[in-house]
Structure formats: structure tokens, C-alpha cells
Protein backbone atom coordinates (compact mmCIF):
# COMPACT_ATOMS: atom_id res chain seq x y z
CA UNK A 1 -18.08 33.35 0.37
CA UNK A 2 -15.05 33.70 -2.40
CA UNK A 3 -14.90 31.16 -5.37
CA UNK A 4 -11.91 30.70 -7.24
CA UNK A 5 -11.75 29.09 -9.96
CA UNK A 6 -8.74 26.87 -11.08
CA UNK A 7 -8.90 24.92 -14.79
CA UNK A 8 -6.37 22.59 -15.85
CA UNK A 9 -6.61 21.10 -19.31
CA UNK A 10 -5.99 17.17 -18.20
CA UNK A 11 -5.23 13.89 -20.10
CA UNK A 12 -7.94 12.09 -18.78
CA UNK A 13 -10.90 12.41 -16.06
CA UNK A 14 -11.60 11.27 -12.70
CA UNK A 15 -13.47 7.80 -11.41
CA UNK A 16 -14.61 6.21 -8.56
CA UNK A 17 -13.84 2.60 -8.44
CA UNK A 18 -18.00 1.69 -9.12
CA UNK A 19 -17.88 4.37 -12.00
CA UNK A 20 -14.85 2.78 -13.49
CA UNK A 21 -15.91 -1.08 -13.03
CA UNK A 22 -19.47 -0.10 -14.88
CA UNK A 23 -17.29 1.66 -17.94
CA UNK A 24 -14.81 -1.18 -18.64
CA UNK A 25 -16.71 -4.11 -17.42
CA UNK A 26 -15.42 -7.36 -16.03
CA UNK A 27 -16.10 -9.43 -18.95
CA UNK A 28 -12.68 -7.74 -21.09
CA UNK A 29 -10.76 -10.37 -18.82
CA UNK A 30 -10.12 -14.08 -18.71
CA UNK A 31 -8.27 -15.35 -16.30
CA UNK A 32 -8.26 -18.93 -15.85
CA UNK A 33 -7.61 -19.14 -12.13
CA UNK A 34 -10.21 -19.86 -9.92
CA UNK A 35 -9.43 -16.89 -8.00
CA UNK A 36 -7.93 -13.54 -8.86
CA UNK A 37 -8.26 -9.20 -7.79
CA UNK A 38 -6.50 -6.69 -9.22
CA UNK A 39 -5.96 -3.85 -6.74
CA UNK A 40 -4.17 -0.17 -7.22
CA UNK A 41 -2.26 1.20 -4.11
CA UNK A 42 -2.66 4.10 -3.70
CA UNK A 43 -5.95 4.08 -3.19
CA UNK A 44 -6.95 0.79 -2.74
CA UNK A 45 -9.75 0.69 -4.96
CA UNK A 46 -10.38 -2.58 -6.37
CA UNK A 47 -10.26 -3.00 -10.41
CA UNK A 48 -11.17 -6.62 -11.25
CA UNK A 49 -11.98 -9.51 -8.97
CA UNK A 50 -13.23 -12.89 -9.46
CA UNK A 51 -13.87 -15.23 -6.33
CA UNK A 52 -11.72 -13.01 -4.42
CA UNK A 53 -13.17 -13.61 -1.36
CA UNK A 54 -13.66 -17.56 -1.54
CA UNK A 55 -10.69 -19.26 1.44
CA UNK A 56 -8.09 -20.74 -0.13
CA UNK A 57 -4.72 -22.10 0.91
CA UNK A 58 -2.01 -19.35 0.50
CA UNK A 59 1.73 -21.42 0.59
CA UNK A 60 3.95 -19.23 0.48
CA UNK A 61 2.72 -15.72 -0.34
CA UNK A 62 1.81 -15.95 3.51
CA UNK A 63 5.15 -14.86 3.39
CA UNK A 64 4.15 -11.22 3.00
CA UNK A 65 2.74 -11.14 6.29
CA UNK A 66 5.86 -12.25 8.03
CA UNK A 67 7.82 -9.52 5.73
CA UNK A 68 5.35 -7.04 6.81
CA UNK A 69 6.02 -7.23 10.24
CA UNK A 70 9.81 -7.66 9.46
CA UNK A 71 9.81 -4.36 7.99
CA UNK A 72 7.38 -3.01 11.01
CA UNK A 73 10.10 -3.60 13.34
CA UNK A 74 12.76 -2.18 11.36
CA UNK A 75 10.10 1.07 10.86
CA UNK A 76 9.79 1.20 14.55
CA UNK A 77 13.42 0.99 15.66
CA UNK A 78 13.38 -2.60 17.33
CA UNK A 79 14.89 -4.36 14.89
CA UNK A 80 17.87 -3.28 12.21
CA UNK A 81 19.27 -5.09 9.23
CA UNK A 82 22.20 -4.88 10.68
CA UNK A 83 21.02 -7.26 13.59
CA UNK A 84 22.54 -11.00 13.19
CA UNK A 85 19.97 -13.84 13.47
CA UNK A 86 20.62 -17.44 14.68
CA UNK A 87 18.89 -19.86 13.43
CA UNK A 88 17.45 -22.48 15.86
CA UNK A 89 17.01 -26.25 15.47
CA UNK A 90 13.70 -25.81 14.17
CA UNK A 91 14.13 -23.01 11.64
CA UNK A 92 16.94 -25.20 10.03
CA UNK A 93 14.23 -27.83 10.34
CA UNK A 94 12.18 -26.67 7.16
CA UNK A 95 11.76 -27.99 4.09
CA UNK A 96 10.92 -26.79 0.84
CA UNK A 97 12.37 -23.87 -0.46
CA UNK A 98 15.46 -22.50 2.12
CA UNK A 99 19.17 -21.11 1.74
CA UNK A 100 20.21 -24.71 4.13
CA UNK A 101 20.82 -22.84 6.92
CA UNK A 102 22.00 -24.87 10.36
CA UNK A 103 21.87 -24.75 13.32
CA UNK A 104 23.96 -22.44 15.34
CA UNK A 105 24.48 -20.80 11.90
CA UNK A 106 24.41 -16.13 12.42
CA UNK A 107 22.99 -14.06 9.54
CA UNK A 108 21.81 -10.68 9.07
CA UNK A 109 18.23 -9.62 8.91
CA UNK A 110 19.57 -7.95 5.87
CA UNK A 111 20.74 -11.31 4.39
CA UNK A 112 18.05 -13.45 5.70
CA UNK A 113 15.43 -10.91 3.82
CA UNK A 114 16.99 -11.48 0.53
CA UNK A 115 16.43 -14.86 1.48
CA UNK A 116 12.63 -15.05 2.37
CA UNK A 117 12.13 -12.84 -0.70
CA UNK A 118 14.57 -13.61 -3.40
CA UNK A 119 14.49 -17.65 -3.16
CA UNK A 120 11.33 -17.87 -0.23
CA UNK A 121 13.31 -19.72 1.93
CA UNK A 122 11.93 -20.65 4.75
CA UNK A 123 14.32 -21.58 7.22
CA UNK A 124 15.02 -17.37 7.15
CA UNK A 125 11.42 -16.96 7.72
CA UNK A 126 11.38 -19.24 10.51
CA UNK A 127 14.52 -17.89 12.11
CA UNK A 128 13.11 -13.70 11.59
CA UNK A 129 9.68 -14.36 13.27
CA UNK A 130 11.74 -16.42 16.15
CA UNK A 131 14.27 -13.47 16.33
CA UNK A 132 11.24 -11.07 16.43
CA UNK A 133 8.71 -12.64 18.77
CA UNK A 134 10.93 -15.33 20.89
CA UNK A 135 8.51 -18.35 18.91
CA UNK A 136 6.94 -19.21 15.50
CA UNK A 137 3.80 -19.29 17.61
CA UNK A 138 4.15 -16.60 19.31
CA UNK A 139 4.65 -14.53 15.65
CA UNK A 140 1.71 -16.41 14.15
CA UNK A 141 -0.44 -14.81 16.83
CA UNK A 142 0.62 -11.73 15.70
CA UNK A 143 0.12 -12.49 11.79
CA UNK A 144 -3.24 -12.70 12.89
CA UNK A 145 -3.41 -9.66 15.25
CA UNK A 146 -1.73 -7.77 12.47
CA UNK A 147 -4.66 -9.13 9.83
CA UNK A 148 -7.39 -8.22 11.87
CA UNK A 149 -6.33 -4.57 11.89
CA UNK A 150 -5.96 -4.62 8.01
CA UNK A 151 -9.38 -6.23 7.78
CA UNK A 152 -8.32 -9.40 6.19
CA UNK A 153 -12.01 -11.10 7.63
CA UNK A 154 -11.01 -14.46 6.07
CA UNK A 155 -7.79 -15.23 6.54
CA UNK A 156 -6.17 -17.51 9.40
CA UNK A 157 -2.41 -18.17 9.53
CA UNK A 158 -1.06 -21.40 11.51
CA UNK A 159 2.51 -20.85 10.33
CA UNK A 160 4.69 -17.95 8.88
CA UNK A 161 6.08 -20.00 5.68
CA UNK A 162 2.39 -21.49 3.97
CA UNK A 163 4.62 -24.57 4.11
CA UNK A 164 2.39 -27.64 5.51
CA UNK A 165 -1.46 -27.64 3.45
CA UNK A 166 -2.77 -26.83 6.99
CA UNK A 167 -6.75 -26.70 6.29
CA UNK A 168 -6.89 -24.07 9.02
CA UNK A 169 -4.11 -21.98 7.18
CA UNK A 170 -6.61 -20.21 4.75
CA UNK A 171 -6.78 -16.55 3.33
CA UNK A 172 -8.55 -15.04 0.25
CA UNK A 173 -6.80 -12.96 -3.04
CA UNK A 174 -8.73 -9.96 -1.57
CA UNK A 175 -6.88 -10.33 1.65
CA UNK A 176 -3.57 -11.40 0.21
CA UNK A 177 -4.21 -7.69 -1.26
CA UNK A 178 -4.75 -6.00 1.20
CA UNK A 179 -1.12 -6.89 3.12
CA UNK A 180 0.33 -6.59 -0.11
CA UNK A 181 -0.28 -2.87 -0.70
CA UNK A 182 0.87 -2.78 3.07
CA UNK A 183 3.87 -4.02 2.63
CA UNK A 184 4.71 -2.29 -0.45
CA UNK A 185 4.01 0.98 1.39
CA UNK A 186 7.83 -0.02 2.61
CA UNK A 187 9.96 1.32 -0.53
CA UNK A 188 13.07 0.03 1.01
CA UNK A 189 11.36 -3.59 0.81
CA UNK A 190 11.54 -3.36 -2.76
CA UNK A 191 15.06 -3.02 -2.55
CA UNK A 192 15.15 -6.96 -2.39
CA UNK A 193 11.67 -7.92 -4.21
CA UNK A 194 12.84 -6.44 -7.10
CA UNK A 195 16.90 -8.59 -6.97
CA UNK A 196 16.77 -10.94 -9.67
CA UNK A 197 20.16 -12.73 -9.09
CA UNK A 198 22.25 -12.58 -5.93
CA UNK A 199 24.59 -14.01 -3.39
CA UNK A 200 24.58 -14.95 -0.11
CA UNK A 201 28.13 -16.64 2.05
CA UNK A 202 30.40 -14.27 0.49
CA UNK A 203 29.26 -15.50 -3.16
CA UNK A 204 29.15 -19.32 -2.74
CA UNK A 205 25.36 -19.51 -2.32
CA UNK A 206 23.37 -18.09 -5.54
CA UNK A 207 20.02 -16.90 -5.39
CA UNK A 208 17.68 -16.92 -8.33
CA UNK A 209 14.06 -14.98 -7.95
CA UNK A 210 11.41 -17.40 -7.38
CA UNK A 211 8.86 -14.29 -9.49
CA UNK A 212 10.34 -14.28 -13.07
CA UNK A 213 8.26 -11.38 -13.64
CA UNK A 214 11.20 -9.02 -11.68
CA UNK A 215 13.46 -10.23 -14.67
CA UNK A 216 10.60 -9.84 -17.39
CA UNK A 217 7.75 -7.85 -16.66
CA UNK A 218 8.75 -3.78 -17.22
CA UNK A 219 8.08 -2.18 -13.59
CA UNK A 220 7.90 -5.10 -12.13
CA UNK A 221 8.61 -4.40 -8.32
CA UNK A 222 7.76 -7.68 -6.50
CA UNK A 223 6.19 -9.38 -4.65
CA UNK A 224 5.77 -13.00 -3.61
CA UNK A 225 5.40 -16.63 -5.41
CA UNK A 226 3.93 -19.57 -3.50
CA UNK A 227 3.41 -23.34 -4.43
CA UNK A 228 2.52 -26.31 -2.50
CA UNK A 229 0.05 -29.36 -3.96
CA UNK A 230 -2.94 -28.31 -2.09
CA UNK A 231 -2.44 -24.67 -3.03
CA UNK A 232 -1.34 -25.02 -6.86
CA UNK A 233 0.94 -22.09 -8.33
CA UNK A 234 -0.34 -18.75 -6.44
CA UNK A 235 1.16 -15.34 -7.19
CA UNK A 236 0.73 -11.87 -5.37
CA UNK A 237 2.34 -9.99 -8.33
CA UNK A 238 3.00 -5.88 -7.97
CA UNK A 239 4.03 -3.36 -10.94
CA UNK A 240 4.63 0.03 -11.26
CA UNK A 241 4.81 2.78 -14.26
CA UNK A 242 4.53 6.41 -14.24
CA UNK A 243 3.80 6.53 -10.60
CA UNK A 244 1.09 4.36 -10.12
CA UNK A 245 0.82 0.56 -8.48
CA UNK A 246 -0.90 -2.06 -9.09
CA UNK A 247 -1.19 -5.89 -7.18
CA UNK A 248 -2.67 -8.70 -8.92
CA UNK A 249 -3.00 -11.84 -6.86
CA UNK A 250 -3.25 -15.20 -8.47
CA UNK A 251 -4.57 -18.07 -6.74
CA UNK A 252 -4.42 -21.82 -7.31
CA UNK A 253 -3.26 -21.72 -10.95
CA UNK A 254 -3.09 -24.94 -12.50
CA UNK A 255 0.40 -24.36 -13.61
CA UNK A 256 3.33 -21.94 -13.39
CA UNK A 257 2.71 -20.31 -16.37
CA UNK A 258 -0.89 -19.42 -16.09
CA UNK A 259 -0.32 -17.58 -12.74
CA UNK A 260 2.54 -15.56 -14.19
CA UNK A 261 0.28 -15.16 -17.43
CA UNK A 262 -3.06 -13.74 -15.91
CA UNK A 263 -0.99 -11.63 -13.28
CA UNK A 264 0.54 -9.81 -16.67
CA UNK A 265 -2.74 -10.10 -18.12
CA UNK A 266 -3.99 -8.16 -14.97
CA UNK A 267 -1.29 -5.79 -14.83
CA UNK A 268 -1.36 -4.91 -18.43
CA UNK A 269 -5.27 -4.38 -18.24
CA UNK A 270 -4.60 -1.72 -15.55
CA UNK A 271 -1.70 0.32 -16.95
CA UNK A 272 -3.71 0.32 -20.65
CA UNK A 273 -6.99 1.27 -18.84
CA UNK A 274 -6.44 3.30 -15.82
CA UNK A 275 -3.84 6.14 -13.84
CA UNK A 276 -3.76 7.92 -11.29
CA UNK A 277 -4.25 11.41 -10.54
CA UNK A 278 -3.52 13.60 -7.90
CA UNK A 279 -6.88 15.16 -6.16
CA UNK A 280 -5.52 18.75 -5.42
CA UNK A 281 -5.65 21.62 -7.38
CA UNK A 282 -2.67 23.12 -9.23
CA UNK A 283 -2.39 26.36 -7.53
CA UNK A 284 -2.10 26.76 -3.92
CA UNK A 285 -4.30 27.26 -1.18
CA UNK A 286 -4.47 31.02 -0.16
CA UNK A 287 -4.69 31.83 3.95
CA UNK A 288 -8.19 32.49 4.97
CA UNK A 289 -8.20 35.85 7.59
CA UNK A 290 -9.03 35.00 11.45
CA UNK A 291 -10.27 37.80 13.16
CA UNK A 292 -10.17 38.28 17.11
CA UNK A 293 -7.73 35.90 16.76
CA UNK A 294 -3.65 35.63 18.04
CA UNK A 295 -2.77 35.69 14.31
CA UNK A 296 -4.38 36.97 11.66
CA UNK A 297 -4.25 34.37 9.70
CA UNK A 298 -5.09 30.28 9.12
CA UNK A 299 -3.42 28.14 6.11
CA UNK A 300 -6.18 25.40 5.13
CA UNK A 301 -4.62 22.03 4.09
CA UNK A 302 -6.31 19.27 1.92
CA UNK A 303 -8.34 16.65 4.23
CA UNK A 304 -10.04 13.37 2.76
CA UNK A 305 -8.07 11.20 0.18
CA UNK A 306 -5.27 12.56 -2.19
CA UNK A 307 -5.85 10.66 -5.34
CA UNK A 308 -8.44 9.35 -7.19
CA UNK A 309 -7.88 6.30 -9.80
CA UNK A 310 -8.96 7.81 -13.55
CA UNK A 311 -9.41 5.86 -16.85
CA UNK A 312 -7.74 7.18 -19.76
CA UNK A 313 -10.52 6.66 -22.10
CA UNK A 314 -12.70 9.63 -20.66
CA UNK A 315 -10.97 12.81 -21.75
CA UNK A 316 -11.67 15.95 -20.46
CA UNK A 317 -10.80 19.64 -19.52
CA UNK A 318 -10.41 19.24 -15.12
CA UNK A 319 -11.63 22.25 -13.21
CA UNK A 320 -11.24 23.21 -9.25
CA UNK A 321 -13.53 25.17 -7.44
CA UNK A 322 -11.96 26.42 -4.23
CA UNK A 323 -14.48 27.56 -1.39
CA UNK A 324 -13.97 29.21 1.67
CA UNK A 325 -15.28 32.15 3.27
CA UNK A 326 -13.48 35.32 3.34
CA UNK A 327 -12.72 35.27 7.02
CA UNK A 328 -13.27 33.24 10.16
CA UNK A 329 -13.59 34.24 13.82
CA UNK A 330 -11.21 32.51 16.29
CA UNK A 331 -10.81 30.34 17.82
CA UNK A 332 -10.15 27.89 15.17
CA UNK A 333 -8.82 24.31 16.48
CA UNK A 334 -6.06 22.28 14.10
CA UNK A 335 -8.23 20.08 11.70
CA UNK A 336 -11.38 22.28 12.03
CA UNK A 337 -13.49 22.09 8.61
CA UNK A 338 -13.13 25.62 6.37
CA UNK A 339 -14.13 25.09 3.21
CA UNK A 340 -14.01 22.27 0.27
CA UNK A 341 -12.45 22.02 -3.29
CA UNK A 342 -15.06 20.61 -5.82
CA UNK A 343 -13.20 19.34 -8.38
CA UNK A 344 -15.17 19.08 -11.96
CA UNK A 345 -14.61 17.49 -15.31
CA UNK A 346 -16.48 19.21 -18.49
CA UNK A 347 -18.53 21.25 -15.58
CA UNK A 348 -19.92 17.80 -13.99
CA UNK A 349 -18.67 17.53 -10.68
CA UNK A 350 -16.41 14.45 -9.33
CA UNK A 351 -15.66 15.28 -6.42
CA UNK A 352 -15.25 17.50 -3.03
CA UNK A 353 -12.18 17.62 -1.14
CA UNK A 354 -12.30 18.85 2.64
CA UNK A 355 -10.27 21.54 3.39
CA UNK A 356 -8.86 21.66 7.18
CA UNK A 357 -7.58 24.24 9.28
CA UNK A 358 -3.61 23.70 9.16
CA UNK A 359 -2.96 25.10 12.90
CA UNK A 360 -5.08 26.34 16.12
CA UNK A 361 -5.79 29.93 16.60
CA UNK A 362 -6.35 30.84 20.01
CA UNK A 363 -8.77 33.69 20.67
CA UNK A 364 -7.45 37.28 21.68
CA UNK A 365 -8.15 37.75 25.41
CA UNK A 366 -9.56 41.27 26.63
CA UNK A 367 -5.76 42.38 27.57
CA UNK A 368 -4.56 41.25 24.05
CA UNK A 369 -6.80 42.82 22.55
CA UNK A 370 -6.75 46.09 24.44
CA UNK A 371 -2.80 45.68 23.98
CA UNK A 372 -3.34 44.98 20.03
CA UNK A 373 -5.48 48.30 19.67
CA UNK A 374 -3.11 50.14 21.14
CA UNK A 375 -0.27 48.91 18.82
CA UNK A 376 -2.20 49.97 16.22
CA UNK A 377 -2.76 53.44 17.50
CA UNK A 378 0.58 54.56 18.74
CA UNK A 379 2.13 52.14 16.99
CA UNK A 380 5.41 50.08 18.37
């Protein structure tokens, strides 16, 4: 076996998300909420969490679900903002927050989404999920479908708005994370999370974002405000600076200001505390010989995850071990295991990254390799 030896003199050192909880602690934080996580994206690892799991009505940051699937559709080709939407008798139906759309009434899907996330209206909600799935219903069945994949165990949607204080329309801040950093996977959703003021009608409706955080919060990128009387003031609240995201979710705040309050609270803990660091060495991977094989060569790639969330107070000098034999014998199959980085900070070791066979190598056959032997006598 070769070992080379990579060092990079870093500004911090890795964690894992148990590592980092232990260092910090939980206790540095008050939030008042009765419910609250703070989640970064990349890797999911959760930072802080209080009650995160315990049901709670969501109002309207069950929005994010119907967005998510919005921007599904558009991801998979079946559905462009360019496509008009007409809204039925029962979208125009809804109450609370809504643009005052009627009936009959055509917008875009790239109107109606500044709608659902610039003022939360709900009549555009109403009219996507109908435009998408034919029914409200028929959508809500696949909020659910769609929640069950992600793992969100405790959440049940009745509607796509969080309108009505359905007691059966329940999900947790854990959960409410975990479709956040889904959606936010979608940059180009952003695009109208982030809009502050806008227009809609050729100028003559204004829109004002519901999450003053997009006007005062630096990196704010979104995400999604929610209020009814059974749910108080919730808040799924997402930041980013120098690369890395974070989503704090608020739940039941007593008032306005204390969801917006411990969501910055949250956010600022993170960006103070933590970043996040690329888990792949500086230099690149070298090919690893094949022998008896169609080439002569295989290119390992990086398997496993690519990032691993670090806290800046634990300095040190980051080293990578690359190992992998000097050759292998064909065949090798796409994805087969080579070798492994271990990655080390101040010699203790953090981690080990899999490293993966890149392509398939197909063994020579007898006539190949009679053929090849030849080559290399006579030449071509």
C-alpha cells in the first residue's frame, strides 16, 4: 500500500454533530418558544433543538411543502413558470392572507409563486396544488406521500395553506426542517423568498414580505412565516454567509417579535459558532494502475458525505492521509471500494472518506491479451 500525505494549515477543525453539541452545550441559548431546531443544510446535522419533535399546528409554513412540490414539477419538466393557472371557485374561496384572486381569473406559476411566498397567499396555493394534481385533496395526499419519503414521522397535512386550526393538521419544528432544507436545495426558489417588495397586475397589486428578516437579517434567504390563533406566530427562518446554511424553525411564539427574535438568535448562534468545511483533500486523487485490465488505469472518486460541520473555536493544523494500493487487478465495477482518505486534525483522526472506483474496467480476454502482447513486441 502507498500513503500520501496531504497537510493543510486550516482555520478551524472538524465535528460531528454529537462532538459539537457536547462542546457548546444547549444551555448558551434561550429561546422562549415552546418549540424550536436549528438545522445546517448541507449536512443536515442538527445544532440546537428544544421540543422539536412535540406535534404542533404549522399555519402557514405548511406552505413549504406545497412549494416543494411546486418546484418538483418545474425540476421534472411537467410544469413551467411560464404555465398560466386559473383559479377555481374554491381557490378564490380562501381567506386569510391572498392576492384576491377570482374566479375565472389566469396567472402564471411564476406570478402565483411570488404570491404563496412573498405575501402567503393562499388562494395561489390553492389554485398551484389544483393546477398540479387536478384537487386540493388529491395534492394533500401527496404532501403526505412526499413527507413520508423525507421522514417527517409526525407530521399530517389536511390542507396545503395551514389555514383552518385542523387538529389533524399537525407537524413538528424537526420536520418543518427537514422540507425546509429540501426546498432550499432549489436555488431558483430563492429567487422569490428572498423579494422584499414587489408587484403583481402590471404594478397595481403590491406585495410586502410577510418574513421581515429578508429586509433585515444579512443573508437572509427565506423561507416561510405562518400565523393562525391556534398556532401563534411560527417561523421556518433560513440564512446564509460564506457558503454555509442554516434553518431555524420557530414554533408557537407568543408574539411576532419573539419568533423573528429567537430565529436571529438561532441564526446568529450558528454563524458565530460553527462553518462548514469541505471533506476532500486539497490535492487530487492520483489513478490507481489496473492490471489485466482493458485500460490501464482507474480514477477513484470521493464516496460517503462531502462536508462535515466544524466549530471555529477548535483550531488546528488539518491533515489527509490518502490510501490505496499501488495497483488493482480487473475487473473493477463503477463504485467498487479502493481505498479511503483519513482525514486528521493535530494527528487525531476525524474522519475516513470512501474512495470509489470512478468507471468499470472490464477484464482482458485471452485474445486481448494475446493481441496486447503482441503490440508490445512488434509494436503498432
Amino acid at each position: 500500500m502507498k500513503k500520501l500525505l496531504f497537510v493543510l494549515i486550516a482555520a478551524a477543525l472538524f465535528s460531528t454533530k454529537a462532538f459539537a453539541i457536547e462542546a457548546l452545550g444547549e444551555e448558551s441559548l434561550t429561546i422562549p418558544a415552546p418549540s424550536a431546531v436549528l438545522m445546517e443544510k448541507t449536512t443536515g446535522e442538527v445544532i440546537y433543538e428544544k421540543d422539536a419533535h412535540n406535534k404542533m399546528a404549522p399555519a402557514s409554513v405548511t406552505k413549504v411543502m406545497t412549494l416543494l412540490l411546486v418546484m418538483e414539477e418545474i425540476k421534472a419538466g411537467r410544469l413551467s413558470e411560464d404555465d398560466m393557472v386559473v383559479c377555481s371557485a374554491h381557490a378564490a374561496s380562501m381567506g386569510g392572507s391572498q392576492i384576491w384572486l377570482e374566479e375565472g381569473e389566469q396567472m402564471s406559476v411564476h406570478e402565483m409563486l411570488k404570491g404563496v411566498c412573498v405575501v402567503s397567499a393562499n388562494d395561489c396555493a390553492v389554485a398551484l396544488a389544483e393546477h398540479i394534481s387536478g384537487s386540493e385533496e388529491s395534492f394533500v395526499k401527496r404532501m403526505n406521500a412526499r413527507a413520508a419519503e423525507l421522514g417527517m414521522v409526525d407530521t399530517n397535512f389536511c390542507d396545503c395553506t395551514g389555514l383552518t386550526d385542523n387538529p389533524q393538521h399537525l407537524t413538528t419544528a424537526y420536520d418543518i426542517a427537514l422540507m425546509s432544507r429540501e426546498l432550499i436545495m432549489f436555488d431558483k426558489i430563492k429567487a422569490y423568498t428572498t423579494i422584499w417588495m414587489d408587484t403583481l397586475r402590471n404594478g397595481e397589486a403590491e406585495l410586502v414580505n410577510t418574513n421581515r428578516l429578508v429586509r433585515f437579517y444579512k443573508g437572509a434567504t427565506g423561507l416561510k412565516t405562518g400565523f393562525t390563533t391556534g398556532a401563534m406566530y411560527c417561523l421556518s427562518a433560513t440564512a446564509e454567509r460564506d457558503g454555509t446554511e442554516y434553518i431555524a424553525v420557530i414554533m408557537h411564539a407568543a408574539t411576532s417579535d419573539l419568533r423573528f427574535e429567537s430565529a436571529k438568535t438561532l441564526l446568529n448562534f450558528a454563524f458565530a459558532n460553527y462553518s462548514l468545511c469541505p471533506l476532500r483533500s486539497p490535492q487530487a486523487l492520483p489513478p490507481v494502475r489496473i492490471s489485466l485490465g482493458e485500460c490501464d488505469s482507474v480514477q477513484p472518486v470521493y464516496g460517503g458525505v462531502e462536508s462535515l460541520l466544524m466549530e471555529k473555536n477548535r483550531l488546528g493544523e488539518l491533515s489527509y492521509e490518502l490510501i490505496l494500493p499501488e495497483n488493482f487487478e480487473a475487473p473493477i465495477n463503477q463504485g467498487d471500494a479502493l481505498g479511503e482518505m483519513v482525514v486528521y486534525s493535530d494527528g487525531s483522526e476525524l474522519a475516513r472518506v470512501p474512495l470509489l472506483a470512478g468507471n468499470s474496467v472490464r477484464k482482458l480476454t485471452m485474445i486481448k491479451l494475446y493481441g496486447k502482447m503482441l503490440l508490445r513486441l512488434f509494436g503498432s
